[in-house]
N, C-alpha and C. Protein backbone atom coordinates (compact mmCIF):
# COMPACT_ATOMS: atom_id res chain seq x y z
N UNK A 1 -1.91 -6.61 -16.01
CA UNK A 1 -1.72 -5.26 -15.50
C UNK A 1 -2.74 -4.97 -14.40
N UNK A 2 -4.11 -5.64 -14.33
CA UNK A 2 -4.92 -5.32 -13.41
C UNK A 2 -4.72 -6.06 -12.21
N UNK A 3 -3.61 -6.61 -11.98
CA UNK A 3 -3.63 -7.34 -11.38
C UNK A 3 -2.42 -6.25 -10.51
N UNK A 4 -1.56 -5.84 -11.02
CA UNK A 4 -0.81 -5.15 -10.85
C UNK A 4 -1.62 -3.63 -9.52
N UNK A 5 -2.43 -3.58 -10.08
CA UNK A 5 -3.04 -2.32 -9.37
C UNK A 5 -3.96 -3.07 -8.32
N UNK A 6 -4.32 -4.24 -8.42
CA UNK A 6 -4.65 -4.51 -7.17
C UNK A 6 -3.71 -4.83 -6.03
N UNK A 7 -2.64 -5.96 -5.98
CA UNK A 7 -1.41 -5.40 -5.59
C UNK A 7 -1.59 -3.77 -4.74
N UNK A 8 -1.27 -2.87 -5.52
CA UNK A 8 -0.76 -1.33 -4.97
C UNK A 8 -2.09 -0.62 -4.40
N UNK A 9 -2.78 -1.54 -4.97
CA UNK A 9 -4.41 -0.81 -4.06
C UNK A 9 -4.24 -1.32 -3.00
N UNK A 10 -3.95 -2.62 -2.46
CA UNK A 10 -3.61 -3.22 -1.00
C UNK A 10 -2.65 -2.37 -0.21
N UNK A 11 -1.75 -2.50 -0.85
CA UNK A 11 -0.10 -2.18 -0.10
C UNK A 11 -0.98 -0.05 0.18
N UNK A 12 -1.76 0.57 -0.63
CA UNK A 12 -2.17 1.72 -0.49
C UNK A 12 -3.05 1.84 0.73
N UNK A 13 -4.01 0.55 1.27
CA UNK A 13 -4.61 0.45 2.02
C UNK A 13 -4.28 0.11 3.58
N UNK A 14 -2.37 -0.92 3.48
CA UNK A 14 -2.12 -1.19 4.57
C UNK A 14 -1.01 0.52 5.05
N UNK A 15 -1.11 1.39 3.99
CA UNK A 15 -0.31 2.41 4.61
C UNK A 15 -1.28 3.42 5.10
N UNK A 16 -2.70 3.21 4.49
CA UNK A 16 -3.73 4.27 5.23
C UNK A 16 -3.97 3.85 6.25
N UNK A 17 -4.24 2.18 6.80
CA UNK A 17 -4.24 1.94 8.03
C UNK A 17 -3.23 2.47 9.14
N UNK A 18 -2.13 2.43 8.87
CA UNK A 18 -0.77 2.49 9.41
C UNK A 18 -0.97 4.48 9.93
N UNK A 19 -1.24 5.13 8.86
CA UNK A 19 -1.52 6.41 9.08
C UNK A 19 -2.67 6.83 10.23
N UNK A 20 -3.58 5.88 10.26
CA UNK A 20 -5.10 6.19 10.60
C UNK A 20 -4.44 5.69 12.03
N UNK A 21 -3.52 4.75 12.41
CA UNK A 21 -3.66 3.88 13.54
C UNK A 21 -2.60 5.41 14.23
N UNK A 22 -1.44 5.68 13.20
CA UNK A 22 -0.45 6.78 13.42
C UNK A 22 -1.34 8.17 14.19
N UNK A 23 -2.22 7.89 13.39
CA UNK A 23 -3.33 9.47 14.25
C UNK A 23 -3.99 9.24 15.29
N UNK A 24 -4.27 8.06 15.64
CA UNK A 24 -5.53 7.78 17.16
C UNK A 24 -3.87 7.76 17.99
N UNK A 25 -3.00 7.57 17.89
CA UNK A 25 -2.21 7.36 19.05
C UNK A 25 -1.83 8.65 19.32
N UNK A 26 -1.64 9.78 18.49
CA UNK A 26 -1.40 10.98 18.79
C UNK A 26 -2.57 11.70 19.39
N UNK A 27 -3.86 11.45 18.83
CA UNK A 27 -4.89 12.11 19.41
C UNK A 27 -6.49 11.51 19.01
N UNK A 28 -7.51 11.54 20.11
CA UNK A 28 -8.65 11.02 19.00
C UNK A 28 -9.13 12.08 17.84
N UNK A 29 -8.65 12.97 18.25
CA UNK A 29 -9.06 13.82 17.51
C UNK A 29 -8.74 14.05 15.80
N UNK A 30 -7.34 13.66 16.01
CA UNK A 30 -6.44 13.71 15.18
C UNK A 30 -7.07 12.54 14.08
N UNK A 31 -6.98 11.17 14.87
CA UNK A 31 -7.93 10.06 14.25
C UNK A 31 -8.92 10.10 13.82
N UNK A 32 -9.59 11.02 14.10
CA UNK A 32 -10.84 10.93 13.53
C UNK A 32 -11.05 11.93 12.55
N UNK A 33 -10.41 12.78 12.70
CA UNK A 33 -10.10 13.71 11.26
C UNK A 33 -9.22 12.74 10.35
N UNK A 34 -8.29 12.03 10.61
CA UNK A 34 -7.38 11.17 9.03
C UNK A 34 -8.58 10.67 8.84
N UNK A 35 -9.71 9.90 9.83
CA UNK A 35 -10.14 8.96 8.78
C UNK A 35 -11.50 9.46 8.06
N UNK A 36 -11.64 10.71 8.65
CA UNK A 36 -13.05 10.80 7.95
C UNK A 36 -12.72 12.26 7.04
N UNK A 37 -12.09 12.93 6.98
CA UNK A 37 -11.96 13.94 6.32
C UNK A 37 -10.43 13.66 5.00
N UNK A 38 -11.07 13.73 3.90
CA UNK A 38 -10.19 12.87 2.64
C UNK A 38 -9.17 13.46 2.77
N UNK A 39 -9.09 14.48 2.60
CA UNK A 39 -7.20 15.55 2.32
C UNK A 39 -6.79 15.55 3.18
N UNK A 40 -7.30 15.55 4.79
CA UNK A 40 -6.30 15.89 6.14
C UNK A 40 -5.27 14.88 6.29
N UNK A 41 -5.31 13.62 5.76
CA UNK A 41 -4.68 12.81 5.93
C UNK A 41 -2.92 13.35 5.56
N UNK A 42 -3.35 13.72 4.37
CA UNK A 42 -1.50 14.57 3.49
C UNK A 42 -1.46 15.76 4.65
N UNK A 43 -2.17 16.47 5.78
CA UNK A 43 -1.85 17.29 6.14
C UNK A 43 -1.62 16.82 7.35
N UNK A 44 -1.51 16.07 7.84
CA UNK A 44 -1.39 15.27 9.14
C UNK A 44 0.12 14.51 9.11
N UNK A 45 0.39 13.67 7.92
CA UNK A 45 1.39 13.28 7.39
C UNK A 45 2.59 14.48 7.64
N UNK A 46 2.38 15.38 6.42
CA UNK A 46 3.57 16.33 6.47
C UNK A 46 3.97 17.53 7.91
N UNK A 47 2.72 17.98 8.10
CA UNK A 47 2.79 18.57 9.32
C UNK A 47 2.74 18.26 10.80
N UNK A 48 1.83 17.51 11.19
CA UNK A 48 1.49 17.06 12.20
C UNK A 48 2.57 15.81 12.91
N UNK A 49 2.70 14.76 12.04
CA UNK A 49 2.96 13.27 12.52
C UNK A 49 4.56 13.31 12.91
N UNK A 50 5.09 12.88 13.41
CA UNK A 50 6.58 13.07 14.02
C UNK A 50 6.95 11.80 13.90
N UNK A 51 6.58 10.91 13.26
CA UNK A 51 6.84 9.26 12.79
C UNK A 51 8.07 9.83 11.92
N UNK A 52 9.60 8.57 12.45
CA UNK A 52 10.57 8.73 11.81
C UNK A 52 10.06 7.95 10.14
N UNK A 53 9.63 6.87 10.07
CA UNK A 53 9.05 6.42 8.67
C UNK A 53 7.89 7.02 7.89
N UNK A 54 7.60 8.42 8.06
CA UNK A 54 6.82 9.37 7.36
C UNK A 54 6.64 9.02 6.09
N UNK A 55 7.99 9.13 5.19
CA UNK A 55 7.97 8.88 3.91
C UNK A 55 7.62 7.28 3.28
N UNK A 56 7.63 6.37 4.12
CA UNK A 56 7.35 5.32 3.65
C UNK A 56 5.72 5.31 4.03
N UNK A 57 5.23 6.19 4.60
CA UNK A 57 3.48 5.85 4.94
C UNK A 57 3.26 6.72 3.84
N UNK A 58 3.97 7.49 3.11
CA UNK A 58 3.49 8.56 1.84
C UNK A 58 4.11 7.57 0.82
N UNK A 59 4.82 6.55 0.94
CA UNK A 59 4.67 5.78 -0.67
C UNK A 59 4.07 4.90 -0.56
N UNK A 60 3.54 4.37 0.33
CA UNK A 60 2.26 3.42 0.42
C UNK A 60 1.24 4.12 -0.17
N UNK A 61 0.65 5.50 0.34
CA UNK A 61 -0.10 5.95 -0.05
C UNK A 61 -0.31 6.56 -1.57
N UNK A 62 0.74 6.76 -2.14
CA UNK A 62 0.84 6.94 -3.33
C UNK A 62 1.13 5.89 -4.31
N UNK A 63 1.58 4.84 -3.49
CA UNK A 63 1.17 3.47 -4.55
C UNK A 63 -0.33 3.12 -4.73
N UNK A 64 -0.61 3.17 -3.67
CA UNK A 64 -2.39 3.30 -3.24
C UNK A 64 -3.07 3.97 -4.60
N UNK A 65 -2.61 4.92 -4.47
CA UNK A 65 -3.21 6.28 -5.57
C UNK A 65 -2.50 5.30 -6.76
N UNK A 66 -1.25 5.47 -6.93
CA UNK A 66 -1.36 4.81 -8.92
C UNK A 66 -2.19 3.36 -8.96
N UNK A 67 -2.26 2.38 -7.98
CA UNK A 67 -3.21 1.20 -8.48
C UNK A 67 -4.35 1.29 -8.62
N UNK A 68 -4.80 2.28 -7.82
CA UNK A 68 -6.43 2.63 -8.33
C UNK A 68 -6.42 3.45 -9.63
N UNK A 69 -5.39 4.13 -9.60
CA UNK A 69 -5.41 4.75 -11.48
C UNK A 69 -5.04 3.53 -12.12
N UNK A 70 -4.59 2.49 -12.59
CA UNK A 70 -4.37 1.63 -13.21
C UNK A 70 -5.71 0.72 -13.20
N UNK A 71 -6.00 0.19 -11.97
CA UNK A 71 -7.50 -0.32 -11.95
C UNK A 71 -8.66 0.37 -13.01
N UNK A 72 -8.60 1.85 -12.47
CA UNK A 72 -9.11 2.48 -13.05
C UNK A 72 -9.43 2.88 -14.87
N UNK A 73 -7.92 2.89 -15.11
CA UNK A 73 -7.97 2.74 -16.56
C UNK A 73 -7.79 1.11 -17.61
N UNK A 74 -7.86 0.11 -16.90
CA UNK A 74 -7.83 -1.13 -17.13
C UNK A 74 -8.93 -1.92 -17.33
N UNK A 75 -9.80 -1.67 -16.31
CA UNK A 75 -11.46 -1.98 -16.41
C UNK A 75 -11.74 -1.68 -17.44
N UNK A 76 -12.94 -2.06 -18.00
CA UNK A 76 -14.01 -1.69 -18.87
C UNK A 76 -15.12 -0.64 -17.51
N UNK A 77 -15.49 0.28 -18.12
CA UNK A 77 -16.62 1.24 -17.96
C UNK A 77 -18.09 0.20 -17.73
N UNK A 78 -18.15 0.30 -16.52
CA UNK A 78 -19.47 -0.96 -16.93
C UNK A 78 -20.90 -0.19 -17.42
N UNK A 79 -20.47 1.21 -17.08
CA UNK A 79 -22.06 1.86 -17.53
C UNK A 79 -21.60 2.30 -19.11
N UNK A 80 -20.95 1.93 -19.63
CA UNK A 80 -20.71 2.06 -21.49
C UNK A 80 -21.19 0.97 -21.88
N UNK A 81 -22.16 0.74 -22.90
CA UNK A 81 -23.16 -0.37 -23.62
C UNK A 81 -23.27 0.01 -25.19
C-alpha cells in the first residue's frame, strides 16, 4: 500500500509542476504566487487558468493529496518510542 502512495505522490508532483509551469506562462507574477503561496494554487486553477485540461491538473493534484494521506497513515510515527 505504501508503495501505492508513492506512485500518487509522484503523478501529484508532475501535475503541480504542470500547474506551476501553467502560471509563469500566463504571468511571473502569477508563477510566483502558485509556487510560493500554498492555497493560490486551487485559486489560480479554478479562476484564473484558461487551460482546456484544467480538470486533469486538479486530479493530479488530488491524487497528490490522497498518496501523501496514505503515505501518511502507512508509516510508522518515527517520533512514537
Amino acid at each position: 500500500m505504501l508503495y501505492v502512495g508513492y506512485i500518487l505522490s509522484i503523478v501529484g508532483l508532475v501535475g503541480y509542476i504542470w500547474v506551476v509551469v501553467d502560471a509563469f506562462k500566463k504571468s511571473a507574477a502569477q508563477g510566483i504566487l502558485t509556487f510560493c503561496v500554498p492555497c493560490y494554487i486551487w485559486y489560480f486553477l479554478f479562476a484564473v487558468s484558461d487551460n482546456p485540461q484544467k480538470m486533469i491538473q486538479v486530479g493530479l493534484l488530488v491524487a497528490g493529496m490522497i498518496g501523501g494521506g496514505i503515505q501518511g497513515y502507512t508509516q510508522p510515527n518515527a517520533f512514537q518510542h
